[in-house]
Protein backbone atom coordinates (compact mmCIF):
# COMPACT_ATOMS: atom_id res chain seq x y z
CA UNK A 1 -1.44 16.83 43.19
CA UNK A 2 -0.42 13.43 41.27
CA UNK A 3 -1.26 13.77 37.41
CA UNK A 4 -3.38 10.97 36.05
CA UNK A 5 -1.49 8.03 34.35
CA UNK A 6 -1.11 7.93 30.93
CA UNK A 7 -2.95 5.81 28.45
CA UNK A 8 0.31 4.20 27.69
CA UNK A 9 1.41 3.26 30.52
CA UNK A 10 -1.90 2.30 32.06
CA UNK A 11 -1.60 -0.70 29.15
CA UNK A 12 1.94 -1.57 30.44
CA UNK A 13 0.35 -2.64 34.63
CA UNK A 14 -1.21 -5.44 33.77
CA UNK A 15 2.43 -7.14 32.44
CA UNK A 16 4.30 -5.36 34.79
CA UNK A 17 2.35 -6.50 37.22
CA UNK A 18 3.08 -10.24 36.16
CA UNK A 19 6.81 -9.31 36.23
CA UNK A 20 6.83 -8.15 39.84
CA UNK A 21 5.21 -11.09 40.79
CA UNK A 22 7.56 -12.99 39.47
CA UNK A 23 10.46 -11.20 41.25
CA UNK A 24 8.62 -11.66 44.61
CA UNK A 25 8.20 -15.11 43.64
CA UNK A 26 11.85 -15.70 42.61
CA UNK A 27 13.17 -14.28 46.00
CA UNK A 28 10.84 -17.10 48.19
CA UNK A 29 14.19 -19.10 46.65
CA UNK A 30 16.80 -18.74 48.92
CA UNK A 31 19.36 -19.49 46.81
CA UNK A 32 18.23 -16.86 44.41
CA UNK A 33 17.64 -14.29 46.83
CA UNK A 34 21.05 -14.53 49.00
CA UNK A 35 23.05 -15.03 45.88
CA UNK A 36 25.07 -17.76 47.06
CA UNK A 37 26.95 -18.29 43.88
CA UNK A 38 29.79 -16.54 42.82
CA UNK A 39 30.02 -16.40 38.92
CA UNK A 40 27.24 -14.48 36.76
CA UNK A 41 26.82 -17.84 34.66
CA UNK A 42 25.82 -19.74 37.79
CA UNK A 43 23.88 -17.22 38.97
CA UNK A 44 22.03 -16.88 36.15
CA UNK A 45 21.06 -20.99 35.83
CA UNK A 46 20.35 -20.65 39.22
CA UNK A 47 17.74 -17.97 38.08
CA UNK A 48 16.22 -20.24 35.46
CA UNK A 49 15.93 -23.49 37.26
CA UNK A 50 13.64 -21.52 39.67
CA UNK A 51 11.56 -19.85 36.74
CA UNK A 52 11.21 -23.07 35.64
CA UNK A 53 10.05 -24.41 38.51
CA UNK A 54 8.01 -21.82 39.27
CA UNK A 55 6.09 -22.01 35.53
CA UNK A 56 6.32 -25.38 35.95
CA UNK A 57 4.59 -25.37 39.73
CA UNK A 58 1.79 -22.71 38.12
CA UNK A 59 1.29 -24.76 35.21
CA UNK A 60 -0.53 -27.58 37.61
CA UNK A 61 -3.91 -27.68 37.90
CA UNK A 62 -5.04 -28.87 41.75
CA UNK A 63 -8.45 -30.99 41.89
């Protein structure tokens, strides 16, 4: 029988909840998700330009 979560950890879903999401939202970027770029550095731009955009994108309110 699973044990009930603990009170700590309950307080952690809500943010890691908002970190999955982001994940799932960073791999809808193919470049991101197929890793097309050899070096870590690049990689790693490649990572933020797509936060970025994606904060950026969220950040929009639609009428």
């Amino acid at each position: 029988m699973p044990q009930a979560a603990s009170p700590l950890r309950q307080s952690a879903l809500p943010e890691r909840h908002r970190i999955e999401s982001l994940f799932a939202k960073l791999k809808d970027w193919r470049r991101v998700a197929t890793r097309y770029d050899r070096c870590a550095h690049t990689f790693f731009s490649a990572i933020l330009i797509a936060a970025t955009a994606i904060f950026r994108l969220s950040q929009i309110s639609l009428p």
